[in-house]
Each structure stands twice: as C-alpha cells, then as structure tokens.
Protein backbone atom coordinates (compact mmCIF):
# COMPACT_ATOMS: atom_id res chain seq x y z
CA UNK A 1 151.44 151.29 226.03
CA UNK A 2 154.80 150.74 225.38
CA UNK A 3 157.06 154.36 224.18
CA UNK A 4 157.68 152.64 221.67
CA UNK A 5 154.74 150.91 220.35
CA UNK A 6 153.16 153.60 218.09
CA UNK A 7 157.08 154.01 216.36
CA UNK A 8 157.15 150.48 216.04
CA UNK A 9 153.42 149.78 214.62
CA UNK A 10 154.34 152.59 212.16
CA UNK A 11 157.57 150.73 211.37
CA UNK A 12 155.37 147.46 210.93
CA UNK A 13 153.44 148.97 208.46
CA UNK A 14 156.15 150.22 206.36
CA UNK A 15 157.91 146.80 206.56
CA UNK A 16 154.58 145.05 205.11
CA UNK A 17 155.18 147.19 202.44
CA UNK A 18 157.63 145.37 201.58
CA UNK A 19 156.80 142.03 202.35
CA UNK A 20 158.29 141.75 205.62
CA UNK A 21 156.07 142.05 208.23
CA UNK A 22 156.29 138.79 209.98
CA UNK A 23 160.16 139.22 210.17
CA UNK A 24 160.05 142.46 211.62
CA UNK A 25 157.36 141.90 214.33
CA UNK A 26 159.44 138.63 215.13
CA UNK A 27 162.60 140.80 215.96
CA UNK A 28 160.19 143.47 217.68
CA UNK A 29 158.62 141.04 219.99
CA UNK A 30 161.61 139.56 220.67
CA UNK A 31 163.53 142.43 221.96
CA UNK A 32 160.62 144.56 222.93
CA UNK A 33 162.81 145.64 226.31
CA UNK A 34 165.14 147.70 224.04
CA UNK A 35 163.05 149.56 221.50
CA UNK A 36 163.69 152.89 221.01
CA UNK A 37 164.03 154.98 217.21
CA UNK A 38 167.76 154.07 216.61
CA UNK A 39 166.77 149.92 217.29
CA UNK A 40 164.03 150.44 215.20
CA UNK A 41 166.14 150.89 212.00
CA UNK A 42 168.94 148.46 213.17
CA UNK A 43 166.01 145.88 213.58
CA UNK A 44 164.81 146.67 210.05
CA UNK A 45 168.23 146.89 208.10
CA UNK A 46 168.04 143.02 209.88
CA UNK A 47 164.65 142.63 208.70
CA UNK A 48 166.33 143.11 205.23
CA UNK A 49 164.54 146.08 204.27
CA UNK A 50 165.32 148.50 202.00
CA UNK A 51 166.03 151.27 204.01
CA UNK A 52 165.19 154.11 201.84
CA UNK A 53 162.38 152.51 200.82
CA UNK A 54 161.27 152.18 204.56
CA UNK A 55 162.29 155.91 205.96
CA UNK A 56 160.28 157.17 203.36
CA UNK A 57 156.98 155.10 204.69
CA UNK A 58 157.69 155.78 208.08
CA UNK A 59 156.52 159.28 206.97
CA UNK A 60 153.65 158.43 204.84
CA UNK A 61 150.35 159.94 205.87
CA UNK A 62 148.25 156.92 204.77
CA UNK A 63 150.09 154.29 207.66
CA UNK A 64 150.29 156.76 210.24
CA UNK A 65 146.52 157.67 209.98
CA UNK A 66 146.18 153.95 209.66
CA UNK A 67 147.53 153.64 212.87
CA UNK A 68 146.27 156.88 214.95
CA UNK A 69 142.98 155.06 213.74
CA UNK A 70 144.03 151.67 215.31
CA UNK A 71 144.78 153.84 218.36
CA UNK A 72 140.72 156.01 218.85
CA UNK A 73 139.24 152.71 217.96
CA UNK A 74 141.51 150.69 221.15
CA UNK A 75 140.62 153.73 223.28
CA UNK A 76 136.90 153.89 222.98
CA UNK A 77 136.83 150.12 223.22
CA UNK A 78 138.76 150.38 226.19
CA UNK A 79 141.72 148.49 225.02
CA UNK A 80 144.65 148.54 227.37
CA UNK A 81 146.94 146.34 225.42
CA UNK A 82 147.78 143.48 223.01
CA UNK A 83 146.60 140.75 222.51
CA UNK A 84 143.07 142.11 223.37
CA UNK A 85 140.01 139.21 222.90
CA UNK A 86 136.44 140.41 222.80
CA UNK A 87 133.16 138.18 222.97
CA UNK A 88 130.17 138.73 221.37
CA UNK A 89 131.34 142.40 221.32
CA UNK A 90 132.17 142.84 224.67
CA UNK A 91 136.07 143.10 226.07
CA UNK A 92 137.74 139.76 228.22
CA UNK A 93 139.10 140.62 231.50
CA UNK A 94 139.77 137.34 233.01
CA UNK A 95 141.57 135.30 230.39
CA UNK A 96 141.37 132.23 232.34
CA UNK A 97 139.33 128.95 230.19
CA UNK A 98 136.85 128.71 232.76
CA UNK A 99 136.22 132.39 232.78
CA UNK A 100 135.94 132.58 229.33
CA UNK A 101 133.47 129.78 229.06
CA UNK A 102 131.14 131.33 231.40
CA UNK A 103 131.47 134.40 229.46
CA UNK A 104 130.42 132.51 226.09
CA UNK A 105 127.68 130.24 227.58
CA UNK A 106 126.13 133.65 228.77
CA UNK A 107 126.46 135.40 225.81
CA UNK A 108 124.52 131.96 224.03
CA UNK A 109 121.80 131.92 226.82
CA UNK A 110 122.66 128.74 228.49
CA UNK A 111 123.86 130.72 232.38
C-alpha cells in the first residue's frame, strides 16, 4: 500500500463531500509519486475545496471508519492493491484476456 493511500482515501472522502471527488482523485493519481500530508492539502486547495470545510472531514469519525472498513474487508479478501477484479467471488491473479476467459468459462461450467 502506498504511505499515503489511507491519508489520501480519507482525503477522497472528504472531497466527495463536497462534490469533488473526481477532481481530486485525478490530481492524486496523477502525482501519486509525491503524496505525502502537506501535498495532500495543496492538491485539494487545487481541487477547489473549501479548506475548512475539508480539515474538518478529514477528522470525521464516519469517513475514517468508512475507510478502516474498506481496509478489513481488502485484507480478508486478500486484496493487495487497486484496481482489484474478482470473478464469481473469487480474486484475479493473472489479468491477462486469455487468463481471464478461462477463469469465467470455468466458473460457467464450460472447462
């Protein structure tokens, strides 16, 4: 996991609460090399956020059990990263097309 993913999914969070989700992630994803807590908030004062507005719901209880949940249910699942894709319930290793097709046509009987 990246150090900073579980500051930034918080951060996420509290910029949906304001309608600005997609522009944050954007600006996360693309400079996911320098994330740290400082970038965060220069990322969402970019994001056009409403910064008081956003330091108080990086504190609020109700995202950050939101995402400590996110983060039990990727462990037991055995989720090592993002994006994860699952079949029929059960985790993709090999991402490759042919891989995956096997993987379906098993899970619908046909070998």
């Amino acid at each position: 996991m990246h150090k900073a993913a579980r500051k930034a999914a918080i951060a996420s969070l509290a910029a949906a609460n304001q309608g600005k989700y997609r522009e944050i992630s954007k600006i996360f994803f693309n400079n996911f090399k320098v994330l740290n807590d400082e970038k965060i908030k220069i990322f969402a004062q970019q994001a056009g956020l409403d910064m008081l507005k956003f330091e108080k719901d990086l504190k609020d209880p109700s995202i950050i059990n939101r995402i400590n949940a996110d983060i039990r249910l990727a462990k037991k699942c055995k989720v090592r990263g993002v994006p994860a894709i699952f079949i029929n319930g059960k985790l993709v290793k090999n991402r490759s097309i042919d891989a995956m097709s096997r993987m379906i046509d098993k899970e619908l009987g046909k070998k």
